[in-house]
C-alpha atoms as a PDB file:
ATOM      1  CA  UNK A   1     -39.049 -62.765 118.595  1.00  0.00           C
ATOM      2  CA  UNK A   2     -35.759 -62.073 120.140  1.00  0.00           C
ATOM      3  CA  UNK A   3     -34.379 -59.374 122.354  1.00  0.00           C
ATOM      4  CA  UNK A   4     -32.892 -57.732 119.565  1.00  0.00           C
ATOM      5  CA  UNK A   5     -35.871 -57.801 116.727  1.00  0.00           C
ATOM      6  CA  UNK A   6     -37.834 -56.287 119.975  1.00  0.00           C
ATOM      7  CA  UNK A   7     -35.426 -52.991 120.305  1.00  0.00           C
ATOM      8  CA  UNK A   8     -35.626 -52.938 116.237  1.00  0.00           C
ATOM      9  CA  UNK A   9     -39.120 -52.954 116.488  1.00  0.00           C
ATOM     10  CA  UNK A  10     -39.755 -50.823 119.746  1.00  0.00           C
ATOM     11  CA  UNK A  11     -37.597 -48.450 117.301  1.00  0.00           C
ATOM     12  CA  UNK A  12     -39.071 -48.778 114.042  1.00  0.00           C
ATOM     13  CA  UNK A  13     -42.950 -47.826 115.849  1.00  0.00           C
ATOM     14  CA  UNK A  14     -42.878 -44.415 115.369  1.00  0.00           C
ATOM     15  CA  UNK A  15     -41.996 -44.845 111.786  1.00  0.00           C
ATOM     16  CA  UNK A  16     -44.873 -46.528 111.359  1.00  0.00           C
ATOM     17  CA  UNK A  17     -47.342 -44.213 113.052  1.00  0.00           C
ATOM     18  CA  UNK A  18     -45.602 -41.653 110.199  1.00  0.00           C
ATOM     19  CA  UNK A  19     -47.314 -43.165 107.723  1.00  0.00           C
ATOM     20  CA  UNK A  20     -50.921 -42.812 109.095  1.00  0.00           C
ATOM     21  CA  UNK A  21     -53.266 -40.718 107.455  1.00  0.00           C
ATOM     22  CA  UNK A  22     -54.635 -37.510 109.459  1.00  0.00           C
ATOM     23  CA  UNK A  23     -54.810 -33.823 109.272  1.00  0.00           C
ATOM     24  CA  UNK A  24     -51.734 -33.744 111.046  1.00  0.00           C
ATOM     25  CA  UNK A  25     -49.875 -36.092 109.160  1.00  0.00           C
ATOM     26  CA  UNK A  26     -50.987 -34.273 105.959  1.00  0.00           C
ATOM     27  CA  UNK A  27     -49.167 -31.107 106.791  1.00  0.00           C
ATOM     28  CA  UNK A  28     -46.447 -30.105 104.762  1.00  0.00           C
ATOM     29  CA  UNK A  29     -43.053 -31.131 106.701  1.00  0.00           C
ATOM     30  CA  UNK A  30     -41.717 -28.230 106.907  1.00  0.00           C
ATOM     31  CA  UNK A  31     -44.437 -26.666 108.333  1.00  0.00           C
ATOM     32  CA  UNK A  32     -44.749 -28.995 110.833  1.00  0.00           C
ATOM     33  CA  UNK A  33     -41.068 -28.646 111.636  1.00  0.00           C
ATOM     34  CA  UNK A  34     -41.169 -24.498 111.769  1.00  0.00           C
ATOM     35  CA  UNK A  35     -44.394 -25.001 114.432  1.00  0.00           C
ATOM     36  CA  UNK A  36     -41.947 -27.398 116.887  1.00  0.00           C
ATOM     37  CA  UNK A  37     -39.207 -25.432 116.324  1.00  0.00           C
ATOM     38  CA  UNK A  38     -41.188 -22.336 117.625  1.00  0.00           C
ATOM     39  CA  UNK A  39     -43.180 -24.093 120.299  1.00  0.00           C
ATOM     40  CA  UNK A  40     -39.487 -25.233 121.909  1.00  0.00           C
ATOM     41  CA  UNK A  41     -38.129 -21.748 121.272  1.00  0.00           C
ATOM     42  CA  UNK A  42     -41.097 -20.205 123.198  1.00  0.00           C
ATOM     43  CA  UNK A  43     -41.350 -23.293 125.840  1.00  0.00           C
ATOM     44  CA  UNK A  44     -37.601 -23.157 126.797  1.00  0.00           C
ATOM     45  CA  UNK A  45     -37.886 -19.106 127.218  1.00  0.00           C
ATOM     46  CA  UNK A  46     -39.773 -18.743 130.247  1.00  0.00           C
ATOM     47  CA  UNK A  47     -38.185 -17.992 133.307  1.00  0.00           C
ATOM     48  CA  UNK A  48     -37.558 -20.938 135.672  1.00  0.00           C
ATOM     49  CA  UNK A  49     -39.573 -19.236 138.397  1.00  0.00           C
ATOM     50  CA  UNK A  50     -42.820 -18.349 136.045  1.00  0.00           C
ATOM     51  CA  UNK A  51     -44.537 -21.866 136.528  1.00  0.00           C
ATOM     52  CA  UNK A  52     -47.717 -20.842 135.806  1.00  0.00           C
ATOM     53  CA  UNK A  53     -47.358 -19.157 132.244  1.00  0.00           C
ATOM     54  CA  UNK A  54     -46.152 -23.238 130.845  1.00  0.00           C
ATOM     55  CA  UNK A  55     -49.444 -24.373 132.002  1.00  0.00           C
ATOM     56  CA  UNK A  56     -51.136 -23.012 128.629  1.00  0.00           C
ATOM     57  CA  UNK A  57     -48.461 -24.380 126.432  1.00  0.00           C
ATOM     58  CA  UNK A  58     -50.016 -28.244 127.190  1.00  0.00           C
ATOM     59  CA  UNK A  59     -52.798 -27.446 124.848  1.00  0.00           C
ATOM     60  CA  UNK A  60     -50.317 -28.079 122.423  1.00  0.00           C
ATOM     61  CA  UNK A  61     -50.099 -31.864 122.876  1.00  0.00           C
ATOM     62  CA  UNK A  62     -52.991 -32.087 124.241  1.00  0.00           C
ATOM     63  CA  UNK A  63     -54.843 -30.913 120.539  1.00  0.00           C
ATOM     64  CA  UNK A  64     -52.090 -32.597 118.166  1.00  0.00           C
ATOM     65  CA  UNK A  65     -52.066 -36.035 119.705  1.00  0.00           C
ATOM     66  CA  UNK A  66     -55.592 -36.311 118.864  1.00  0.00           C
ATOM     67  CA  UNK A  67     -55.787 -34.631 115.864  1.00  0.00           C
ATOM     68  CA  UNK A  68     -52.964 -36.945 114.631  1.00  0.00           C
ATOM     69  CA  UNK A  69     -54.183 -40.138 116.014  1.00  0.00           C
ATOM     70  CA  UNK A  70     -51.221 -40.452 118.038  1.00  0.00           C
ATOM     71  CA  UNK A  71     -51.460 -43.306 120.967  1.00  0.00           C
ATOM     72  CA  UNK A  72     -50.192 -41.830 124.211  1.00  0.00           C
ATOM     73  CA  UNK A  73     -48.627 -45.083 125.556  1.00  0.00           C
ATOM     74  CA  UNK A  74     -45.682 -45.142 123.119  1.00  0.00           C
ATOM     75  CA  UNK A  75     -44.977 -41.415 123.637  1.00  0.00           C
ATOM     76  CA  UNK A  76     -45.198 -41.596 127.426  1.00  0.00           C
ATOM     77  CA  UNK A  77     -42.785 -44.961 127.151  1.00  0.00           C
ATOM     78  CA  UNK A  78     -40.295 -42.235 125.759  1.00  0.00           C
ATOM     79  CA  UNK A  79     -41.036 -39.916 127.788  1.00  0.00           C
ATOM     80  CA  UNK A  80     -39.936 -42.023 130.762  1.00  0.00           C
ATOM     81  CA  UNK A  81     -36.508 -42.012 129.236  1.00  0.00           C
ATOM     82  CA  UNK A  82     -36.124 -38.073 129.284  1.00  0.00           C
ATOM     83  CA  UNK A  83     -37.353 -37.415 132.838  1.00  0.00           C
ATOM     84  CA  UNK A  84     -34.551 -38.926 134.583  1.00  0.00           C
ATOM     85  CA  UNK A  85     -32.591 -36.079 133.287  1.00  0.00           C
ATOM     86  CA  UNK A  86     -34.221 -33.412 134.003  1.00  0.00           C
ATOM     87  CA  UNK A  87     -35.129 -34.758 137.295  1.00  0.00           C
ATOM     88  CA  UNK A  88     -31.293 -34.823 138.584  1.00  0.00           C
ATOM     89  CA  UNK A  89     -31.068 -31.442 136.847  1.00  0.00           C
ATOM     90  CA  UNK A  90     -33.417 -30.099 138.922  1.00  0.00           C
ATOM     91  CA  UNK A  91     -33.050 -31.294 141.975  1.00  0.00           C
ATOM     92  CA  UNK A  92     -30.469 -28.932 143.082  1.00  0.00           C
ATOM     93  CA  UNK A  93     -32.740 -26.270 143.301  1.00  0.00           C
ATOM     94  CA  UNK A  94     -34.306 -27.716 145.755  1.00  0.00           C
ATOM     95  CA  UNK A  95     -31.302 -26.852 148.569  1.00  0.00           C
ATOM     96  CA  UNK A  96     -29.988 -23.983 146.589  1.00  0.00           C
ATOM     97  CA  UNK A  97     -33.195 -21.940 146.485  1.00  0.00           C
ATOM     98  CA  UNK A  98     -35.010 -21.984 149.750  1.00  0.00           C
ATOM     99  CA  UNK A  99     -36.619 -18.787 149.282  1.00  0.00           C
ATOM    100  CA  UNK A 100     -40.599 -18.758 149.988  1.00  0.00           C
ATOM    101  CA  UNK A 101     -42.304 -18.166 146.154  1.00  0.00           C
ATOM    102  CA  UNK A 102     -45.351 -17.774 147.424  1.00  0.00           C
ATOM    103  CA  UNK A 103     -48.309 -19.359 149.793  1.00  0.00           C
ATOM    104  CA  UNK A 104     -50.631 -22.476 149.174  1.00  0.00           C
ATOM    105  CA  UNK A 105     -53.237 -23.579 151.691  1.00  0.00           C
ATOM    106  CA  UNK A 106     -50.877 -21.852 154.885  1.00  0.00           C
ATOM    107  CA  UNK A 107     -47.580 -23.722 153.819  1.00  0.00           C
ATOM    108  CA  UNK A 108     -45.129 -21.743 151.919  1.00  0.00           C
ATOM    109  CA  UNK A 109     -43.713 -23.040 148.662  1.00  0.00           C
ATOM    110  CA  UNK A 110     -40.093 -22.825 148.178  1.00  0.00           C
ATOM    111  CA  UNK A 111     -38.560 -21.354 144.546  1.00  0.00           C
ATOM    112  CA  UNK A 112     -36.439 -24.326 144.251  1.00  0.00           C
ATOM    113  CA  UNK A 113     -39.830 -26.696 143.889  1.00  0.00           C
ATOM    114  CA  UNK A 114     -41.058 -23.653 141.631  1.00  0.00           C
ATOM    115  CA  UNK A 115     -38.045 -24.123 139.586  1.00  0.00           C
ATOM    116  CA  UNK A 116     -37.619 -28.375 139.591  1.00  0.00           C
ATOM    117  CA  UNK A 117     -41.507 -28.351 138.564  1.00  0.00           C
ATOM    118  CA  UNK A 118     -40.939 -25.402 135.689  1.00  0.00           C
ATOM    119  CA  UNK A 119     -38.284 -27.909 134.761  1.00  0.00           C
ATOM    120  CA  UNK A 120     -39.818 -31.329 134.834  1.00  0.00           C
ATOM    121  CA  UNK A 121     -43.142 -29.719 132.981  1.00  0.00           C
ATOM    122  CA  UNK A 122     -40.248 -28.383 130.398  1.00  0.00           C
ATOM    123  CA  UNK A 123     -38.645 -31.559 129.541  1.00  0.00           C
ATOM    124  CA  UNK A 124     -42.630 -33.025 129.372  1.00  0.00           C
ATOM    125  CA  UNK A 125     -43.738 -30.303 126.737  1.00  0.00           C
ATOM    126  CA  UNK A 126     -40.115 -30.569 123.887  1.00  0.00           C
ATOM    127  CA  UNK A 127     -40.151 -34.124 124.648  1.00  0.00           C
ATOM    128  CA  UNK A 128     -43.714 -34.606 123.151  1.00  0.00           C
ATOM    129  CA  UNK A 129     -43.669 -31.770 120.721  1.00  0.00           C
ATOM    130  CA  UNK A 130     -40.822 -33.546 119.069  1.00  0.00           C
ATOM    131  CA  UNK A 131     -42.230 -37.161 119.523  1.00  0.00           C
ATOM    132  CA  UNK A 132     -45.495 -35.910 117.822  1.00  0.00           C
ATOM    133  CA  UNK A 133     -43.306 -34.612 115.049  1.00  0.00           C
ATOM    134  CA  UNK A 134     -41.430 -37.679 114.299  1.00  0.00           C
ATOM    135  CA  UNK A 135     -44.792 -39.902 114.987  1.00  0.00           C
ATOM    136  CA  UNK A 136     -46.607 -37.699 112.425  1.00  0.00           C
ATOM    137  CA  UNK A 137     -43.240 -37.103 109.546  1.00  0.00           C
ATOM    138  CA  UNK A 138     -41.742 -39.816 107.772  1.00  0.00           C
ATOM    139  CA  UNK A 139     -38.335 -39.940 108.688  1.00  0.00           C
ATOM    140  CA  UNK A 140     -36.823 -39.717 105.287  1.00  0.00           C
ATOM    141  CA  UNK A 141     -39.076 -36.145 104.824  1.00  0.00           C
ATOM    142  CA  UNK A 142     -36.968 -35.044 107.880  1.00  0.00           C
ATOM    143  CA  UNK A 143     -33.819 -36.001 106.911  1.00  0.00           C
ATOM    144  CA  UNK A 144     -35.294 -34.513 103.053  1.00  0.00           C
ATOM    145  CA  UNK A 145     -35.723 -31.304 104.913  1.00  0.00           C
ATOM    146  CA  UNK A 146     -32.177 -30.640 106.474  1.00  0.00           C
ATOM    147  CA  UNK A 147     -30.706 -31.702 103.665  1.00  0.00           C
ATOM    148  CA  UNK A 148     -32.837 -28.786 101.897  1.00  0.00           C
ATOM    149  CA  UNK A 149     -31.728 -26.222 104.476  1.00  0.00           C
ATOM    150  CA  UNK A 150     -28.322 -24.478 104.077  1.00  0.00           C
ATOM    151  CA  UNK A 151     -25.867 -25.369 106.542  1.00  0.00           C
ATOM    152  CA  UNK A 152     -27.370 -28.503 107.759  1.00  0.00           C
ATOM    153  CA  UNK A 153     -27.222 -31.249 104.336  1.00  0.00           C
ATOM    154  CA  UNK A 154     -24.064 -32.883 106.397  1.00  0.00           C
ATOM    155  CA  UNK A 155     -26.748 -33.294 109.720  1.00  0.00           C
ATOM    156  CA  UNK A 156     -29.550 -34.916 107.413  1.00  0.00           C
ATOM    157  CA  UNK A 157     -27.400 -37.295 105.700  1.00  0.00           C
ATOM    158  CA  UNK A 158     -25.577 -38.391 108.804  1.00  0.00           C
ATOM    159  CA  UNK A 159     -29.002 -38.763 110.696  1.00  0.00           C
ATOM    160  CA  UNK A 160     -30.705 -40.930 107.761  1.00  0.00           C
ATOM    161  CA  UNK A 161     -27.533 -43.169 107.484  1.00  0.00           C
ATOM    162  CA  UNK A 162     -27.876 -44.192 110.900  1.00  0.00           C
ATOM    163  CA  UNK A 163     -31.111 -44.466 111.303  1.00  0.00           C
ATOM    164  CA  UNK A 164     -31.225 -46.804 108.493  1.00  0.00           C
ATOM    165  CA  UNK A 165     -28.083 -48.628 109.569  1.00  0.00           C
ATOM    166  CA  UNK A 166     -29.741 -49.631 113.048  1.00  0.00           C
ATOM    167  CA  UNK A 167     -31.373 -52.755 111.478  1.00  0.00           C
ATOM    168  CA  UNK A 168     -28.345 -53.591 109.939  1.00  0.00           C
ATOM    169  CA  UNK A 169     -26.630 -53.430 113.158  1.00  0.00           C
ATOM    170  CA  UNK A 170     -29.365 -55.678 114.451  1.00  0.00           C
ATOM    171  CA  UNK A 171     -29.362 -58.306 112.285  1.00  0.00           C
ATOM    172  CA  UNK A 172     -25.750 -58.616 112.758  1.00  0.00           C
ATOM    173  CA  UNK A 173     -26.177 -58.907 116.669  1.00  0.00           C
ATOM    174  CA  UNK A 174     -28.919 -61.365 116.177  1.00  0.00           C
ATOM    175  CA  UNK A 175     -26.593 -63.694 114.265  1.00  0.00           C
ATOM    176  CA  UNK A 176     -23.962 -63.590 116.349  1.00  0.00           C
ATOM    177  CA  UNK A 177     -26.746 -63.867 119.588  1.00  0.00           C
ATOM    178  CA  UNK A 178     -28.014 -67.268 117.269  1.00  0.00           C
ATOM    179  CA  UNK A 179     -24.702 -68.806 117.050  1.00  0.00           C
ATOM    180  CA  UNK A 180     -23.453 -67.825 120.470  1.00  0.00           C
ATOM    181  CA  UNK A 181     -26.798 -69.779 121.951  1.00  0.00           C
ATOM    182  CA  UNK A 182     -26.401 -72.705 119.791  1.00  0.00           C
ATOM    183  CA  UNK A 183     -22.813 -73.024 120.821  1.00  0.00           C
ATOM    184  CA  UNK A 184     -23.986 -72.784 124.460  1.00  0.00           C
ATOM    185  CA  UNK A 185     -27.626 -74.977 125.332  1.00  0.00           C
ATOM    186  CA  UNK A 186     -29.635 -74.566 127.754  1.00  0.00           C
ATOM    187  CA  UNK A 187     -28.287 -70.455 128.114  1.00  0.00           C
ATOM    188  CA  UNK A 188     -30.759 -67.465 127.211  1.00  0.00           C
ATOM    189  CA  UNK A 189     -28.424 -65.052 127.541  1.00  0.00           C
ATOM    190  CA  UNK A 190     -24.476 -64.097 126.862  1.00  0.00           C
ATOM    191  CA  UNK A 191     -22.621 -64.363 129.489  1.00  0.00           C
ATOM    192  CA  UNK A 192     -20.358 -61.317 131.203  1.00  0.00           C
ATOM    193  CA  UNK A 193     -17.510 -62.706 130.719  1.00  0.00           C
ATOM    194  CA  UNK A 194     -18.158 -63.412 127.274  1.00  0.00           C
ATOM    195  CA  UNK A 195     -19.495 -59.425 126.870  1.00  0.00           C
ATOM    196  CA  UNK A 196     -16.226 -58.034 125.764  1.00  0.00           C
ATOM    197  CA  UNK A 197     -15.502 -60.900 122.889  1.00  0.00           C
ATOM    198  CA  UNK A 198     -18.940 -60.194 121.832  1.00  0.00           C
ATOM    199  CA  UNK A 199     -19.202 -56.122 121.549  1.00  0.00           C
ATOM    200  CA  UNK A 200     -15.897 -56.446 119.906  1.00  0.00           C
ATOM    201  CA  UNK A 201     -16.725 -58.687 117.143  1.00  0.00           C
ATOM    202  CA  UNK A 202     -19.862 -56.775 116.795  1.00  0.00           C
ATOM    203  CA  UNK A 203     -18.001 -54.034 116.132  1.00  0.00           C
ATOM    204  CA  UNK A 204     -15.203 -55.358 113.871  1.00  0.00           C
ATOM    205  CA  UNK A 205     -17.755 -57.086 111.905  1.00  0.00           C
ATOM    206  CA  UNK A 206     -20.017 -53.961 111.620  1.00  0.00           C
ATOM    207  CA  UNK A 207     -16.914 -52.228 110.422  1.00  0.00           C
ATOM    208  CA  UNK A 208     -17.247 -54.591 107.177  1.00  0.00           C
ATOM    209  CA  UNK A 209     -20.845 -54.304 106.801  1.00  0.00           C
ATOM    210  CA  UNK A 210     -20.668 -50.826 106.686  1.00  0.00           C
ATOM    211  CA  UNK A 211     -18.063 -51.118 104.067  1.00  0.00           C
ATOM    212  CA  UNK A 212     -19.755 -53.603 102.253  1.00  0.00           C
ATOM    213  CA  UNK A 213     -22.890 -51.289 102.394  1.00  0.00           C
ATOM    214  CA  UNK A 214     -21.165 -48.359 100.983  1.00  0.00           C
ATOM    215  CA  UNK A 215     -19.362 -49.841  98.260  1.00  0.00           C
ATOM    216  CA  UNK A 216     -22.928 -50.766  96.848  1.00  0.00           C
ATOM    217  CA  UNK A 217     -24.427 -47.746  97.314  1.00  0.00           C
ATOM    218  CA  UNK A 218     -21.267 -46.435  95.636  1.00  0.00           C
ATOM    219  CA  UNK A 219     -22.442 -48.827  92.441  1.00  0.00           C
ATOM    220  CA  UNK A 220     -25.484 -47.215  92.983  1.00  0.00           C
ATOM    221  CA  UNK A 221     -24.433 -43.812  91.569  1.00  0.00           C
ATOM    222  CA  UNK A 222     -23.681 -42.310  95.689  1.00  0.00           C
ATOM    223  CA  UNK A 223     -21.902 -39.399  95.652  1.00  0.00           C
ATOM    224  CA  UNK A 224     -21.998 -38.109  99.113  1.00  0.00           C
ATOM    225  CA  UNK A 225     -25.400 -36.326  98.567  1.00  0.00           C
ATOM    226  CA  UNK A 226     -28.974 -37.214 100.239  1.00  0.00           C
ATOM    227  CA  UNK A 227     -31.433 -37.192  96.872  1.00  0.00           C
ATOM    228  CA  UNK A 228     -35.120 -37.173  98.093  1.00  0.00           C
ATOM    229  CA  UNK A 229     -37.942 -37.477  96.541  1.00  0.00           C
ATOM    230  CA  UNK A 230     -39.681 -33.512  95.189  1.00  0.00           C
ATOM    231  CA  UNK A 231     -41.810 -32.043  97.575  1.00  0.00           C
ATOM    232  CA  UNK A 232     -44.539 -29.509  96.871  1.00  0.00           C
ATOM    233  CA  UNK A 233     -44.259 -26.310  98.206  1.00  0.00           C
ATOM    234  CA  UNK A 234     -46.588 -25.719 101.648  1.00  0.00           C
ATOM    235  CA  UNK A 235     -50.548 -25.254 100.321  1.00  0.00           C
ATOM    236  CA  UNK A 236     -52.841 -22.270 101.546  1.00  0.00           C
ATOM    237  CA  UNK A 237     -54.057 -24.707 104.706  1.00  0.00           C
ATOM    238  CA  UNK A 238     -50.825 -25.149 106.035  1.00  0.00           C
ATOM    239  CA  UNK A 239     -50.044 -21.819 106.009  1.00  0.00           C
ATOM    240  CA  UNK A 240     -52.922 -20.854 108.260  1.00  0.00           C
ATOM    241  CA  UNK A 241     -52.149 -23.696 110.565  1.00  0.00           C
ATOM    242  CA  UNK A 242     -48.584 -22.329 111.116  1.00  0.00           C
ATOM    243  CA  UNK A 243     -49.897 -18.591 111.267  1.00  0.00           C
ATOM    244  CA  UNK A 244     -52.619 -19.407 113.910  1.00  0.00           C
ATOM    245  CA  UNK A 245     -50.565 -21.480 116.048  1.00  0.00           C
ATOM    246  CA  UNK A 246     -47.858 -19.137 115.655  1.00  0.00           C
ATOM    247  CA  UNK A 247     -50.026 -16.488 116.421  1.00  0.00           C
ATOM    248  CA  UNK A 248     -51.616 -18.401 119.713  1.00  0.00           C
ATOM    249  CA  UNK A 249     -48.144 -19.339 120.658  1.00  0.00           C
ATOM    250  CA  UNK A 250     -46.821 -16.082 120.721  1.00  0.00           C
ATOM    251  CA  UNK A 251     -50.321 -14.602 122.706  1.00  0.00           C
ATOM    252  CA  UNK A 252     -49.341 -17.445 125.542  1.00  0.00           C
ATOM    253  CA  UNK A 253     -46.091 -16.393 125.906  1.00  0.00           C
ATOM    254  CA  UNK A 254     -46.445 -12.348 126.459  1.00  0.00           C
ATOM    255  CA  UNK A 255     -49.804 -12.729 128.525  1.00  0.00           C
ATOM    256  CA  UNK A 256     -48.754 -14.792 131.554  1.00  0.00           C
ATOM    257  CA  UNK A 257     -52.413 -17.462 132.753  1.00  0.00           C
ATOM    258  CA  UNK A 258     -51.802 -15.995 136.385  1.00  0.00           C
ATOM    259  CA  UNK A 259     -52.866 -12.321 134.858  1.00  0.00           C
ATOM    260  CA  UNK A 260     -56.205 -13.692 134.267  1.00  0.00           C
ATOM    261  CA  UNK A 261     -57.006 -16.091 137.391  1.00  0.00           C
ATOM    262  CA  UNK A 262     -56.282 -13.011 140.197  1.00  0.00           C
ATOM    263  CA  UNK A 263     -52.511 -13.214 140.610  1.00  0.00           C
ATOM    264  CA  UNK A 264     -53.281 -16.246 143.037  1.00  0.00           C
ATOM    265  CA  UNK A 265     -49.765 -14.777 144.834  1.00  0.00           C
ATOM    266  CA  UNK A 266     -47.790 -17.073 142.367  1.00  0.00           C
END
């Protein structure tokens, strides 16, 4: 398998773990996407200095990946791709806020590290939430779902034509990798100087696949609307789910963890 099948399929795994079969993955989409939505909402609202009121929120993944079946390797792979981020985000608080937050073991911990940890463990929790929503929801109910919501039809059609256009784009890098390797023996990969040629006629020639691509799905009866498949309306169970979590969500966020451990001076 070559370079490029690998991204397409390092790509195409979470679409795969979709289409398991769990509690999780039987919740109505919807549902699912009205819980991440809140958990980021309430995640992203603490204040940078309240470190310890996040720490309840990790229950969150912590339950779902399980529940769901979801493999942590894949996720943290992902993951590793976020951090580097947040981590330049959030190191300038380290020489901007030298203030002492409070005590630990005689050596006094600045608000800066208080702050670049609050943000680190912030990009850790919406990173997963969202990863466990996409490994647990096909991507076409996603798309199905903004395309359903007012305002944001343009968002889910744009979204599912690229997504599905990335093995298109691909293949077409894989051919021109094939012929570029035959043309050249004993070479595993392009050269730099060749780079430029290449990404050029990658891109002039995935100009004309994507024309060639629309004009059929314009014989196809397109119209510039996303048609999905019906979906039933949520059932009594996922209606609980999204109440309880809500509900325990909500509780985590007004009572702050540090309340109930003795205000250990944090």
């Amino acid at each position: 398998m070559s370079r490029f099948h690998s991204a397409a399929a390092g790509i195409d795994h979470l679409e795969r773990l979709s289409y398991r079969d769990s509690p999780v993955h039987r919740l109505n989409t919807g549902v699912k996407a009205t819980a991440t939505l809140l958990f980021l909402t309430l995640a992203i609202s603490f204040p940078s200095k309240n470190l310890s009121g996040l720490v309840p929120f990790l229950l969150y993944p912590a339950c779902m990946m399980p529940l769901s079946g979801t493999p942590y390797r894949p996720l943290l792979a992902r993951l590793v791709v976020a951090l580097p981020f947040a981590l330049f985000g959030g190191l300038g608080n380290l020489f901007f806020m030298r203030e002492t937050a409070f005590t630990l073991g005689g050596f006094g911990v600045s608000e800066g590290l208080v702050a670049f940890i609050s943000i680190m463990l912030k990009t850790l929790l919406c990173v997963f939430a969202v990863l466990i929503l996409v490994a647990t929801t096909p991507f076409n109910d996603i798309c199905a779902l903004l395309t359903r919501t007012r305002g944001l039809g343009v968002i889910g059609l744009q979204l599912s034509l690229t997504y599905r256009y990335i093995g298109l784009l691909v293949d077409e890098a894989q051919r021109m990798w094939t012929a570029y390797i035959l043309r050249a023996p004993g070479l595993r990969a392009i050269k730099m100087k060749d780079m430029g040629s290449f990404l050029g006629q990658l891109l002039l020639r995935s100009f004309d696949r994507a024309e060639r691509v629309y004009c059929a799905m314009k014989c196809r009866g397109f119209a510039g609307r996303y048609h999905s498949r019906k979906r039933w309306p949520p059932r009594r169970s996922d209606l609980v789910f999204l109440v309880t979590l809500a509900a325990a969500l909500v509780l985590m966020r007004i009572f702050n963890v540090s309340r109930f451990i003795g205000r250990l001076s944090l």
